[in-house]
PDB file of N, CA and C in Angstrom:
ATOM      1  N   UNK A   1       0.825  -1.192   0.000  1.00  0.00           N
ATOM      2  CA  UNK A   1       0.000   0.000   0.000  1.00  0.00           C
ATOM      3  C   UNK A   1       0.870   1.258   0.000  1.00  0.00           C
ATOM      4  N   UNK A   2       1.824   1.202   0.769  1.00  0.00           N
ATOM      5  CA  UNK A   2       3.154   2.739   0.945  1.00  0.00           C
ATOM      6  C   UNK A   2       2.950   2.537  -0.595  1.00  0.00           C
ATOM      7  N   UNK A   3       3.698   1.734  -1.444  1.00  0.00           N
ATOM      8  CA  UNK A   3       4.033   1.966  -3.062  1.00  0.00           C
ATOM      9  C   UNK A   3       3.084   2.827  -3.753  1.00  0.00           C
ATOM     10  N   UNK A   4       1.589   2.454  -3.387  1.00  0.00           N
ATOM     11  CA  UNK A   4       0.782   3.187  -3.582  1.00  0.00           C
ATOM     12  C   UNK A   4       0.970   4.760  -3.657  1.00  0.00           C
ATOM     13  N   UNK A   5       0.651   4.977  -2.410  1.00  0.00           N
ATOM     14  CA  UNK A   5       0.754   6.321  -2.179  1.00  0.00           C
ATOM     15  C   UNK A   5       2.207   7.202  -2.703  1.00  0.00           C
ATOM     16  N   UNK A   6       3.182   5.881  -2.468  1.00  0.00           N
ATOM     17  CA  UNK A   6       4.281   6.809  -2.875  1.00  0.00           C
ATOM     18  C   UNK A   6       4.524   7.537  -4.766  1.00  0.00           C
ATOM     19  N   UNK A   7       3.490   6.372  -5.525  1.00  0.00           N
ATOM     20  CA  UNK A   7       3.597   6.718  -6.918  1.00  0.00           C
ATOM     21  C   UNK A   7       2.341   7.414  -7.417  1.00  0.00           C
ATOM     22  N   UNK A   8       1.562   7.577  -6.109  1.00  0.00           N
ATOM     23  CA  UNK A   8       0.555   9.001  -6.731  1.00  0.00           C
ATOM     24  C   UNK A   8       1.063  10.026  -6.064  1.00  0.00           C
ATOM     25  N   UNK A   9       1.897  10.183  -4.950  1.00  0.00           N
ATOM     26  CA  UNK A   9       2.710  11.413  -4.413  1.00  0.00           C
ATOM     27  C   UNK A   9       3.410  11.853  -5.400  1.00  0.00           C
ATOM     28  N   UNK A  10       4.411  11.350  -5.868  1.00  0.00           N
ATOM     29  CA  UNK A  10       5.521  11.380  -6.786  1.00  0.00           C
ATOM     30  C   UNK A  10       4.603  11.961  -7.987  1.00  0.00           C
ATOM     31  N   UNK A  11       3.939  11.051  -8.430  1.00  0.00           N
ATOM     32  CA  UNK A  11       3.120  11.925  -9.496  1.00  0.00           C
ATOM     33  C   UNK A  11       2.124  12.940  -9.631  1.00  0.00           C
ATOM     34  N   UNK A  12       2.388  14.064  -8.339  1.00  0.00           N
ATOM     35  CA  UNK A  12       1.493  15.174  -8.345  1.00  0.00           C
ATOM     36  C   UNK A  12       2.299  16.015  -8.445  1.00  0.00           C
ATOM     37  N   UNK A  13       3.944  15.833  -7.700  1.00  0.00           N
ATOM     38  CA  UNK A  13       4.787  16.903  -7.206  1.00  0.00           C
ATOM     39  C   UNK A  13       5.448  17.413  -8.659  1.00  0.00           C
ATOM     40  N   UNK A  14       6.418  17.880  -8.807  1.00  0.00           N
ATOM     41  CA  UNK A  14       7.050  18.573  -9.364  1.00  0.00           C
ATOM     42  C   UNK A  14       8.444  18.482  -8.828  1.00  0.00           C
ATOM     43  N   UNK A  15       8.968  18.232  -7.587  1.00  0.00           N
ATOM     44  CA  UNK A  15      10.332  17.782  -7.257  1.00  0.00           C
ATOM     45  C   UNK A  15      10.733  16.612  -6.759  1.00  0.00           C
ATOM     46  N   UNK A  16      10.320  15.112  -7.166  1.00  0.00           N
ATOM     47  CA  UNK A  16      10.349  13.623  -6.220  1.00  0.00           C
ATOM     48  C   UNK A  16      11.239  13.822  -5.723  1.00  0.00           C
ATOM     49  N   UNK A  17      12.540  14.673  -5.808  1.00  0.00           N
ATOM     50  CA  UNK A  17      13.592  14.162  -4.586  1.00  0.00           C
ATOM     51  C   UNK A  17      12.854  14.634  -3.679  1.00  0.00           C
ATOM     52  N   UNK A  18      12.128  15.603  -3.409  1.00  0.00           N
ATOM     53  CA  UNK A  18      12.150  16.197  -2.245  1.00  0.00           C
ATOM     54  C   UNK A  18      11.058  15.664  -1.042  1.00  0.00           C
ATOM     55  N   UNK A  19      10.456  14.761  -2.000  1.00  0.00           N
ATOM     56  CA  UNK A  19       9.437  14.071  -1.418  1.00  0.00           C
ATOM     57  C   UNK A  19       9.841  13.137  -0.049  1.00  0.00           C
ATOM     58  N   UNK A  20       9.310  13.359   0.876  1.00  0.00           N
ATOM     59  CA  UNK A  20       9.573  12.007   1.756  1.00  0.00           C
ATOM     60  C   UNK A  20       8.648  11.812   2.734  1.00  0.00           C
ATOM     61  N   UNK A  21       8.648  10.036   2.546  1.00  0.00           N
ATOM     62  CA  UNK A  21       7.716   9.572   3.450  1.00  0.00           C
ATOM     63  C   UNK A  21       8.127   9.244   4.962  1.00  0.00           C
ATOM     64  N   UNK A  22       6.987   9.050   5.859  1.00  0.00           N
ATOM     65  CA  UNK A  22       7.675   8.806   7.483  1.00  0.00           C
ATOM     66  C   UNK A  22       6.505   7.655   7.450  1.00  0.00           C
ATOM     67  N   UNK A  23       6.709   6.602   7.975  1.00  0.00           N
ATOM     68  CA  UNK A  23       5.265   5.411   8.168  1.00  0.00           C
ATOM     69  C   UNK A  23       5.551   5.311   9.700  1.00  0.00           C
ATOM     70  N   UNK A  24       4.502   5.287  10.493  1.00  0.00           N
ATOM     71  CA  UNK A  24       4.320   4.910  12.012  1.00  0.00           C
ATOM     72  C   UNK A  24       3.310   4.290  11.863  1.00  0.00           C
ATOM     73  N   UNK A  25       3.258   3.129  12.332  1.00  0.00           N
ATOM     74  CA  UNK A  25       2.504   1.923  12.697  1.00  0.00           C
ATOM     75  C   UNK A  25       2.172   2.375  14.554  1.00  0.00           C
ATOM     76  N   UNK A  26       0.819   2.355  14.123  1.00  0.00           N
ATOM     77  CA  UNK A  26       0.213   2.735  15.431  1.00  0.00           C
ATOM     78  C   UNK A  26      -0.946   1.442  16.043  1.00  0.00           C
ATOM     79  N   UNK A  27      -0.178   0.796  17.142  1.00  0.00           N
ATOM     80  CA  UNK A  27      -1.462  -0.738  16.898  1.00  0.00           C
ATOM     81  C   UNK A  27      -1.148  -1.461  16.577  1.00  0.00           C
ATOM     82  N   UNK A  28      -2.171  -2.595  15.971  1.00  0.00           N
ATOM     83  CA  UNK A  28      -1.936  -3.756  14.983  1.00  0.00           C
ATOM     84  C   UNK A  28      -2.536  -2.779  13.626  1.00  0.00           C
ATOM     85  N   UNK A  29      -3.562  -2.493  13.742  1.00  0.00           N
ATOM     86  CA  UNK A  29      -3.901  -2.350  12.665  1.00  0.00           C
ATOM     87  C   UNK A  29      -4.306  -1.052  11.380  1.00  0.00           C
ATOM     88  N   UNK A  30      -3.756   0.316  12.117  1.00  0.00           N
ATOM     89  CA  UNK A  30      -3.694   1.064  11.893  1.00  0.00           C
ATOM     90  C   UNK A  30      -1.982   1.709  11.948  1.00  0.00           C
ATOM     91  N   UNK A  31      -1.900   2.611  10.281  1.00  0.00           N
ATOM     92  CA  UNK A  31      -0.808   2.644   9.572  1.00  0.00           C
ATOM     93  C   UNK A  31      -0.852   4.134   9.833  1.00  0.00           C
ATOM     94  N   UNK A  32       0.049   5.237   9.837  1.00  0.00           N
ATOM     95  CA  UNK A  32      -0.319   6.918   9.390  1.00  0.00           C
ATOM     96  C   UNK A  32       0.981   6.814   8.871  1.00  0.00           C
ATOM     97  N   UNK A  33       0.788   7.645   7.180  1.00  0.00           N
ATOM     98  CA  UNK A  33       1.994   7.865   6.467  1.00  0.00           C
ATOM     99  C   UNK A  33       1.847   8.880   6.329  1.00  0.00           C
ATOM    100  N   UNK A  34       3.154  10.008   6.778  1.00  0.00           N
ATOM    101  CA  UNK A  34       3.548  11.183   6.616  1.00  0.00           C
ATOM    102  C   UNK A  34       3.995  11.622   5.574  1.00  0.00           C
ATOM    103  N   UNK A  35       3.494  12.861   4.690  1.00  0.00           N
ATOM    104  CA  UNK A  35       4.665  12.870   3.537  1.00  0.00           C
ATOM    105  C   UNK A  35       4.534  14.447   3.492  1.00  0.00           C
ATOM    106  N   UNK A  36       5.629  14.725   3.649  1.00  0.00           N
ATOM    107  CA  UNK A  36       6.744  16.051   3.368  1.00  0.00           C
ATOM    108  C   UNK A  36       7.148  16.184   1.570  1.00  0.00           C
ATOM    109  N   UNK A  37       6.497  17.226   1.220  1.00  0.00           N
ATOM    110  CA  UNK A  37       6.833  17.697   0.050  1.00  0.00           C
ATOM    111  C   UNK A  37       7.482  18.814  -0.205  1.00  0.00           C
ATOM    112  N   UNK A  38       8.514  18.960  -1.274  1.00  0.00           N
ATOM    113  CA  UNK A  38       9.213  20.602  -1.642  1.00  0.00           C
ATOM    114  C   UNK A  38       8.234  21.625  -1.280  1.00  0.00           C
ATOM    115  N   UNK A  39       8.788  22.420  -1.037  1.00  0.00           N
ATOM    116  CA  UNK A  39       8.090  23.949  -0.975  1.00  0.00           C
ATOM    117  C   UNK A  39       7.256  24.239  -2.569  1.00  0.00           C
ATOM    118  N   UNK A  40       6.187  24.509  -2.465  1.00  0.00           N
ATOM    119  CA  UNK A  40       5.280  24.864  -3.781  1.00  0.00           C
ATOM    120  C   UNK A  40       4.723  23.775  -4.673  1.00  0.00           C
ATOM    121  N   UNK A  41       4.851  22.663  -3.937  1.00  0.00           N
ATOM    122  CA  UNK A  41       4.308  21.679  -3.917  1.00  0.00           C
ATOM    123  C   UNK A  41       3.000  20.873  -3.341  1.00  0.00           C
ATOM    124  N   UNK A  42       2.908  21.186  -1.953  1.00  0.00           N
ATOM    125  CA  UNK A  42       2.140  21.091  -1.256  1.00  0.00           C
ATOM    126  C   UNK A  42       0.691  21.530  -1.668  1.00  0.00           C
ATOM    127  N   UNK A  43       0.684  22.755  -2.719  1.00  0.00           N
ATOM    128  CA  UNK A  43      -0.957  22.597  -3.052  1.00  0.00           C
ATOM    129  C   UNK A  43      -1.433  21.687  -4.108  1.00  0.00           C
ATOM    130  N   UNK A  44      -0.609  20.975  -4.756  1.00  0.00           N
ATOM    131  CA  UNK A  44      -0.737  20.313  -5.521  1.00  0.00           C
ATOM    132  C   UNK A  44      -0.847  18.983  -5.108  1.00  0.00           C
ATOM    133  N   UNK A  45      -0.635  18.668  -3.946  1.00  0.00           N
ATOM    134  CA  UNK A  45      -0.904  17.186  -3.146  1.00  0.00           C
ATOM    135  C   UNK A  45      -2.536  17.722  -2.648  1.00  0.00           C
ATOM    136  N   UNK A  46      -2.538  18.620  -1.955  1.00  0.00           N
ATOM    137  CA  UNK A  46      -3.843  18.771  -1.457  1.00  0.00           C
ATOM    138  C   UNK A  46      -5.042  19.193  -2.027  1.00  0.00           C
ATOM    139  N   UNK A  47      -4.889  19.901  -3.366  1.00  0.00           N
ATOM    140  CA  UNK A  47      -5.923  20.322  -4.387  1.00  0.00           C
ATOM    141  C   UNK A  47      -6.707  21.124  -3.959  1.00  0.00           C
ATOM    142  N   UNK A  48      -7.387  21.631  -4.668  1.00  0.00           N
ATOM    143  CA  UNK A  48      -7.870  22.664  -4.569  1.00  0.00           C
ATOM    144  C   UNK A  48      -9.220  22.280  -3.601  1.00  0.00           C
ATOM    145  N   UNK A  49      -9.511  22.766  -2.822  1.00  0.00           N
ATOM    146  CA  UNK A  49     -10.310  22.574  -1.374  1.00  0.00           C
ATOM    147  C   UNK A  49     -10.323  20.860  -1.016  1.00  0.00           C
ATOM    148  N   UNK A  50      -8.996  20.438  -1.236  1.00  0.00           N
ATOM    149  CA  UNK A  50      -9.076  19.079  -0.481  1.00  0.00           C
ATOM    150  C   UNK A  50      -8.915  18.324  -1.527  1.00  0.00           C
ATOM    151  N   UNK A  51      -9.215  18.586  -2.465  1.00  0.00           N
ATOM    152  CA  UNK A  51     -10.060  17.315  -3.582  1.00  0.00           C
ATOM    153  C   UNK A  51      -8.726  16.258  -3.640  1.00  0.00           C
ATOM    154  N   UNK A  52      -7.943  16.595  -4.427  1.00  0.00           N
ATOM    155  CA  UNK A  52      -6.971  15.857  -4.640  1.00  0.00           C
ATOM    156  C   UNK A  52      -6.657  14.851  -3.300  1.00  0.00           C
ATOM    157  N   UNK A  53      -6.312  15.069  -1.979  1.00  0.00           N
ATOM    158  CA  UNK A  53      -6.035  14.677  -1.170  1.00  0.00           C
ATOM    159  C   UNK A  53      -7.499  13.718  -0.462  1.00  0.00           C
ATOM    160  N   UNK A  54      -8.331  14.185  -0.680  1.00  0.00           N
ATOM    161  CA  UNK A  54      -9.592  13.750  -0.671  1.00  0.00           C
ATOM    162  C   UNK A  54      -9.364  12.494  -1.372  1.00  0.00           C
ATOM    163  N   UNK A  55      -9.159  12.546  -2.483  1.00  0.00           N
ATOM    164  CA  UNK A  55      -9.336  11.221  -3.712  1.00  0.00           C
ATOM    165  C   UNK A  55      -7.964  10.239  -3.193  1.00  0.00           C
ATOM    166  N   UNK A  56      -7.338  10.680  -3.203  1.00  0.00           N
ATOM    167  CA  UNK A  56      -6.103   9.681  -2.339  1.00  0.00           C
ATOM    168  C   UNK A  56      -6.686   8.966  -0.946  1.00  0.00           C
ATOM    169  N   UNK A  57      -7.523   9.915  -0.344  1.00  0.00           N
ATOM    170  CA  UNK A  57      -7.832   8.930   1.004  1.00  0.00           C
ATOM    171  C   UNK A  57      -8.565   8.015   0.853  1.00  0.00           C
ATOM    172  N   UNK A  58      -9.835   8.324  -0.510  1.00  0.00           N
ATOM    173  CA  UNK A  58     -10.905   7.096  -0.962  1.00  0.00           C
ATOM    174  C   UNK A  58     -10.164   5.848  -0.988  1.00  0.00           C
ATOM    175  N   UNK A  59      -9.056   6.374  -2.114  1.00  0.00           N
ATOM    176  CA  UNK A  59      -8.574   5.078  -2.853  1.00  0.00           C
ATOM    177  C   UNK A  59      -7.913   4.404  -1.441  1.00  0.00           C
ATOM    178  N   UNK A  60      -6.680   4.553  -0.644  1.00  0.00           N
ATOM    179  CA  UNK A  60      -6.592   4.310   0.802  1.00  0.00           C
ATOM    180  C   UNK A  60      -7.589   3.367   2.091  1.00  0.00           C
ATOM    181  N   UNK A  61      -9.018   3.976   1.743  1.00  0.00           N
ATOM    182  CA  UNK A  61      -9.993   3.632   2.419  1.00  0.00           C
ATOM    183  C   UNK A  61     -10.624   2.281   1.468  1.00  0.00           C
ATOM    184  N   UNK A  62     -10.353   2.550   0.435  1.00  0.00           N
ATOM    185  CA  UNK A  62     -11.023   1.042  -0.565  1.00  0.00           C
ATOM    186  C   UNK A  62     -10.226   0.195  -0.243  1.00  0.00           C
ATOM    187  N   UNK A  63      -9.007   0.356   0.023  1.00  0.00           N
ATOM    188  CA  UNK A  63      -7.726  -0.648  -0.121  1.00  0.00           C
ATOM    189  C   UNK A  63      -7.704  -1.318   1.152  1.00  0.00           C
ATOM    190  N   UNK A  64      -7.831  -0.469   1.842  1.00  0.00           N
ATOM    191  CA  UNK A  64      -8.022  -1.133   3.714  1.00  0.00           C
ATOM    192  C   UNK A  64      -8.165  -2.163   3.734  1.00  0.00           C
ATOM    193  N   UNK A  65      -9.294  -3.104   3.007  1.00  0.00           N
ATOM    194  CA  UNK A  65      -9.761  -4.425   3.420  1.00  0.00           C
ATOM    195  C   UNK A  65      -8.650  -5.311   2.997  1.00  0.00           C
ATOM    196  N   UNK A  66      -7.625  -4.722   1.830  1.00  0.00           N
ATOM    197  CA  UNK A  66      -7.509  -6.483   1.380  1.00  0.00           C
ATOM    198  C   UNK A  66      -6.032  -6.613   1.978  1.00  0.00           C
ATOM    199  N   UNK A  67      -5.381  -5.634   3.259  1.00  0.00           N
ATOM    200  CA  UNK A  67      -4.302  -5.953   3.962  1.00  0.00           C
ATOM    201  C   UNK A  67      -4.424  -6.234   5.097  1.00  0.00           C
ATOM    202  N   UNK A  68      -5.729  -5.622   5.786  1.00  0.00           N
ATOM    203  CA  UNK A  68      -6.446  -5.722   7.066  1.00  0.00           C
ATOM    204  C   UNK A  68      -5.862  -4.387   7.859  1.00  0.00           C
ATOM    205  N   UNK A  69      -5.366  -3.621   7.046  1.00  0.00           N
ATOM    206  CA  UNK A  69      -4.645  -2.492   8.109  1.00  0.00           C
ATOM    207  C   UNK A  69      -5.188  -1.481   7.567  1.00  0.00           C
ATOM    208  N   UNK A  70      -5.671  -0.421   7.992  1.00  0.00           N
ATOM    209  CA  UNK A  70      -6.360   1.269   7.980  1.00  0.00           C
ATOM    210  C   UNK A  70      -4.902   1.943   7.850  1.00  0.00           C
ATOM    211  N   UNK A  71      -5.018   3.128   6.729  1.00  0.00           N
ATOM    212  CA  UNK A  71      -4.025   3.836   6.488  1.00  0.00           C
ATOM    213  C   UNK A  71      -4.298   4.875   6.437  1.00  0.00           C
ATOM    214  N   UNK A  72      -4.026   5.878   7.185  1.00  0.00           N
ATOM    215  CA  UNK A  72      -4.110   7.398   6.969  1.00  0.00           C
ATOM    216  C   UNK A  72      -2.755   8.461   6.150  1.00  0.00           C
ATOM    217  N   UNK A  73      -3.265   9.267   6.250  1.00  0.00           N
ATOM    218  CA  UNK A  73      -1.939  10.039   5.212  1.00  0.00           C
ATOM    219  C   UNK A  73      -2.430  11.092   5.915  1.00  0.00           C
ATOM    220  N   UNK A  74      -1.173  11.874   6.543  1.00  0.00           N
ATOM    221  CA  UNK A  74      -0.863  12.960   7.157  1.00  0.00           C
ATOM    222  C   UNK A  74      -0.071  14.071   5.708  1.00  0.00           C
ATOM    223  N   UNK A  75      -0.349  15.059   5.593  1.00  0.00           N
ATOM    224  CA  UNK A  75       0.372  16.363   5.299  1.00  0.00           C
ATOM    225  C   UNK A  75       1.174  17.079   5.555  1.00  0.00           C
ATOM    226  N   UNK A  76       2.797  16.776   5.532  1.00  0.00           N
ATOM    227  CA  UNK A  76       3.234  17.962   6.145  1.00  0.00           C
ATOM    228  C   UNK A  76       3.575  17.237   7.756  1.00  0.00           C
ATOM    229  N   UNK A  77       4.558  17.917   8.038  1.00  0.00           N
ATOM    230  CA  UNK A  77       5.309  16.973   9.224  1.00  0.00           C
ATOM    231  C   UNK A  77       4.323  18.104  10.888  1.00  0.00           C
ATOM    232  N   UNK A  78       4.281  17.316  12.154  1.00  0.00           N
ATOM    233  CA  UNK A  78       4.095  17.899  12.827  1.00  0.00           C
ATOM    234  C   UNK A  78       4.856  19.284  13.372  1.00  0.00           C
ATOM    235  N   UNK A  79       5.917  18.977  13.302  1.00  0.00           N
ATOM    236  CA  UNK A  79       6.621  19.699  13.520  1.00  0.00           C
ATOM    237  C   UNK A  79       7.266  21.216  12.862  1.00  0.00           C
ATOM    238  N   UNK A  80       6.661  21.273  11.305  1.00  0.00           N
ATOM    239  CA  UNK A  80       6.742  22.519  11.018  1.00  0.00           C
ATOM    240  C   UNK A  80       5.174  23.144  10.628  1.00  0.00           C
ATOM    241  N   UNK A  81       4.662  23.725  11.181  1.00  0.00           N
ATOM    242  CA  UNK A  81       3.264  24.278  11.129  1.00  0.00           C
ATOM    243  C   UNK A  81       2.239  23.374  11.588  1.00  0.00           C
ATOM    244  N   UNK A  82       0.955  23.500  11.569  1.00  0.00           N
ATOM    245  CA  UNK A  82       0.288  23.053  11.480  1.00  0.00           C
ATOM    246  C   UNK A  82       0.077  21.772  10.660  1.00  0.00           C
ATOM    247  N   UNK A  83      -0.017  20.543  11.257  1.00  0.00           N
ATOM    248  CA  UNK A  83      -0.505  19.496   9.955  1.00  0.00           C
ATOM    249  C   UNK A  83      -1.893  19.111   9.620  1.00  0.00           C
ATOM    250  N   UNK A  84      -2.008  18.552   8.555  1.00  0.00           N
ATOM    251  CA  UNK A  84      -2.776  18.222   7.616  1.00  0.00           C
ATOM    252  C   UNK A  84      -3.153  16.725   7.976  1.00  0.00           C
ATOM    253  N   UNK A  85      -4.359  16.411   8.621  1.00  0.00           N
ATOM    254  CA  UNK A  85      -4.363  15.273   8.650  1.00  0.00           C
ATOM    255  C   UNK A  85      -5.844  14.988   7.925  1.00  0.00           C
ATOM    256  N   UNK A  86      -5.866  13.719   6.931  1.00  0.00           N
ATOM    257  CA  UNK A  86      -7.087  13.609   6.058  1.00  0.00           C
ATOM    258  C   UNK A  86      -7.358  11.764   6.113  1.00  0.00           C
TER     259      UNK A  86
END
């Protein structure tokens, strides 16, 4: 499922190096993947009032069943501003 997310991340941004993921396994069965994007990037993961980031969590939420683990995707690290959690 990370592969997932990591090749629709990669394919929104505009800089993949700068991309990076953090995975914390919280539980058995719940996943939260962090991802830190270049500067001027970030609206382009989140779309325009959510949407984009929205449609990443569907697909996420469809996928749930066939690993048995819930995956969330965080925005943006805690630690610099406010995060994004969807």
């Amino acid at each position: 499922m990370i592969n997932v997310i990591e090749h629709i991340i990669k394919a929104l941004v505009e800089d993949e190096k700068a991309v990076k993921f953090t995975v914390t396994e919280e539980g058995e069965n719940n996943v939260t993947v962090t991802v830190n994007v270049g500067e001027g990037d970030m609206g382009r993961v989140i779309g325009k009032q959510g949407a984009t980031v929205t449609a990443i969590r569907t697909i996420l939420k469809n996928a749930n069943s066939k690993d048995g683990k819930r995956y969330f995707i965080q925005i943006g690290d805690k630690r610099e501003g406010t995060p994004r959690s969807y």
